[in-house]
C-alpha atoms as a PDB file:
ATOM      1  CA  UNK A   1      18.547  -6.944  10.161  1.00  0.00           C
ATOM      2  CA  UNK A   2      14.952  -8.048   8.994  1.00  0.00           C
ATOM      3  CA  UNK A   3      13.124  -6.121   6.481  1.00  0.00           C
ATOM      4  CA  UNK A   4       9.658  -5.396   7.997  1.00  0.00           C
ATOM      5  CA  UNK A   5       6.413  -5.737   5.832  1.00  0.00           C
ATOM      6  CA  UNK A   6       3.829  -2.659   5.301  1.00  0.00           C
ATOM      7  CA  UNK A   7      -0.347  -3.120   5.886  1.00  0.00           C
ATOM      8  CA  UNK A   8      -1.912  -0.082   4.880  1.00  0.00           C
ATOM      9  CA  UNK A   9      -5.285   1.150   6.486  1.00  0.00           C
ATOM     10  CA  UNK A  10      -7.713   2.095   3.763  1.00  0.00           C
ATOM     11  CA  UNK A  11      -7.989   5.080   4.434  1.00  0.00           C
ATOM     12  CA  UNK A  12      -3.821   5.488   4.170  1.00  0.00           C
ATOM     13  CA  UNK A  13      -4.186   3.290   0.353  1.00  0.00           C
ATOM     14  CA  UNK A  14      -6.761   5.983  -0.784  1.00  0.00           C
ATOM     15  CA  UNK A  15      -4.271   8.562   0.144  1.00  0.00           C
ATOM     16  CA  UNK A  16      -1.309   7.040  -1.608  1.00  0.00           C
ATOM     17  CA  UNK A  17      -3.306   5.925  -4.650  1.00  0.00           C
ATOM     18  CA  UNK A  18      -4.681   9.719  -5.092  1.00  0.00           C
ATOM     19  CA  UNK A  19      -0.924  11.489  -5.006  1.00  0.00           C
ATOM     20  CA  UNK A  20       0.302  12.436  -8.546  1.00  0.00           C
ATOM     21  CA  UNK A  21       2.518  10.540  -9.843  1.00  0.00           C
ATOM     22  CA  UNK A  22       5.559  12.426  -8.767  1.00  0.00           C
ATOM     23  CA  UNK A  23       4.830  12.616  -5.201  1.00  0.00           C
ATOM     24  CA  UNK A  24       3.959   8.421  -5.616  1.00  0.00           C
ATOM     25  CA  UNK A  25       7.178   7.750  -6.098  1.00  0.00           C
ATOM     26  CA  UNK A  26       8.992  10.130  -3.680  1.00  0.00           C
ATOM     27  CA  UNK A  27       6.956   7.758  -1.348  1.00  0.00           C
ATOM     28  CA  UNK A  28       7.626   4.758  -2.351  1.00  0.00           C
ATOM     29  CA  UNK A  29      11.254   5.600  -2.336  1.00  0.00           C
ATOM     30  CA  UNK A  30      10.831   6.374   1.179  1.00  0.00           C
ATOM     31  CA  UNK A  31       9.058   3.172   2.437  1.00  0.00           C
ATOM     32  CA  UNK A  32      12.221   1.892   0.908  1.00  0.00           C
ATOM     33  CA  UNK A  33      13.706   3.409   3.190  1.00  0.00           C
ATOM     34  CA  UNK A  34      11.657   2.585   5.735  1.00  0.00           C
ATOM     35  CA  UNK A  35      10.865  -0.879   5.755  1.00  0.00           C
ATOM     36  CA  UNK A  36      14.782  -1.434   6.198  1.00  0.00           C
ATOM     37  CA  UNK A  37      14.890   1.009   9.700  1.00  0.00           C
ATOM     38  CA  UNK A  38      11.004   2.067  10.164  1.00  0.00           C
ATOM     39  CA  UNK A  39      13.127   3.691  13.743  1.00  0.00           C
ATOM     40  CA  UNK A  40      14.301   6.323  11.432  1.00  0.00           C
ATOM     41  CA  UNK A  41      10.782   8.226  12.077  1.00  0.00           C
ATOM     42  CA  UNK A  42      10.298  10.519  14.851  1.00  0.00           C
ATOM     43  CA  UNK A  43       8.071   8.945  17.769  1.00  0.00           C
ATOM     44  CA  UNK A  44       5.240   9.894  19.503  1.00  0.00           C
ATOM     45  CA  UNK A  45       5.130   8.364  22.875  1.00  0.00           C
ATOM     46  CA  UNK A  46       1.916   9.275  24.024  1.00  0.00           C
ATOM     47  CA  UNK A  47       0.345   8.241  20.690  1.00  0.00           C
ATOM     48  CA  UNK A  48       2.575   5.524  20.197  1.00  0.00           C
ATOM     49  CA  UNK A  49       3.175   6.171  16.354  1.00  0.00           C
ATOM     50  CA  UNK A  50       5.785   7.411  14.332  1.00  0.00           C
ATOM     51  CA  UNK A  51       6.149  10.307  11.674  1.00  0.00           C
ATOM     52  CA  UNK A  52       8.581   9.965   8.596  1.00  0.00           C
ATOM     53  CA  UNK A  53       9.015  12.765   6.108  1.00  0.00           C
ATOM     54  CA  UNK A  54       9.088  12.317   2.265  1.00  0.00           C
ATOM     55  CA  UNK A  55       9.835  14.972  -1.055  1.00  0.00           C
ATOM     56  CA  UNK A  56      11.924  17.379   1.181  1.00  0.00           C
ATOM     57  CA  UNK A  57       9.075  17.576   3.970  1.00  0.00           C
ATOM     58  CA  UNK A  58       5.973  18.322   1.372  1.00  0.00           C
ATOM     59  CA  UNK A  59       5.003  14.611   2.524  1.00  0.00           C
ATOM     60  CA  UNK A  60       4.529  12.952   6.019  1.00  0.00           C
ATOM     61  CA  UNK A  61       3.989   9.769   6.914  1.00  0.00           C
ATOM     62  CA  UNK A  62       2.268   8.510  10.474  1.00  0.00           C
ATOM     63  CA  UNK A  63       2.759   4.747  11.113  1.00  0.00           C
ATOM     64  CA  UNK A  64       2.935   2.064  13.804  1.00  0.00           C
ATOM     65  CA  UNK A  65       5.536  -0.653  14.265  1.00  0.00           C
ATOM     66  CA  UNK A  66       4.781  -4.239  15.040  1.00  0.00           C
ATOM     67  CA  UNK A  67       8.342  -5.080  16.187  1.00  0.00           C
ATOM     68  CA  UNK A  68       6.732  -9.404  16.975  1.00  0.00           C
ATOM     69  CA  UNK A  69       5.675  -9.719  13.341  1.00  0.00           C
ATOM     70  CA  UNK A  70       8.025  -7.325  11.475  1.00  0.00           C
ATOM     71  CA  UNK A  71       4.816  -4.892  10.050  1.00  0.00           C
ATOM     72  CA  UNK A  72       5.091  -1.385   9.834  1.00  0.00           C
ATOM     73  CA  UNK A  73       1.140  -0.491   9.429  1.00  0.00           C
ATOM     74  CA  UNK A  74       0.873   2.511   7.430  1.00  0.00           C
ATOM     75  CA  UNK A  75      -2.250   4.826   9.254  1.00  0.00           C
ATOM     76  CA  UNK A  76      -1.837   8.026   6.863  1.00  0.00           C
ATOM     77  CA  UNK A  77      -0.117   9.598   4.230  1.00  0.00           C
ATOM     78  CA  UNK A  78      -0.280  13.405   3.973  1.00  0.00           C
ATOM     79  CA  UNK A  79       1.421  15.321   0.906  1.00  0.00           C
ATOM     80  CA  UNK A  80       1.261  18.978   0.676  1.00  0.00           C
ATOM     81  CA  UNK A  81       1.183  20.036  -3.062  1.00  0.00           C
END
């Protein structure tokens, strides 16, 4: 099983980089997670993106998979505080 590599938009790196620390590492602990099965998600045909959940569903995820060069790109990261 190959373990995909994450791109993250801007606008998804300003997101991350203002979480509190706390909520920072719930998410890192689930790209974990997700870079070894980014299928975990829940997709969105019509968009054609997925949705992952992290810190018991206080944080969500949206990302596309780039299944030819093993990228998840990360478009957002939403965390309810």
């Amino acid at each position: 099983m190959a373990i995909y590599a994450i791109r993250w938009v801007d606008h998804a790196r300003e997101q991350r980089d203002s979480l509190p620390p706390e909520a920072r590492a719930m998410l890192e602990e689930a790209l974990r997670t997700l870079v070894r099965g980014p299928r975990s998600g829940t997709y969105d045909k019509r968009s054609d993106q997925w949705t992952a959940s992290f810190d018991r569903g206080r944080g969500v995820i949206l990302y596309t998979i780039e299944e030819r060069w093993f990228t998840i790109t990360l478009l957002r990261v939403v965390w309810l505080s």
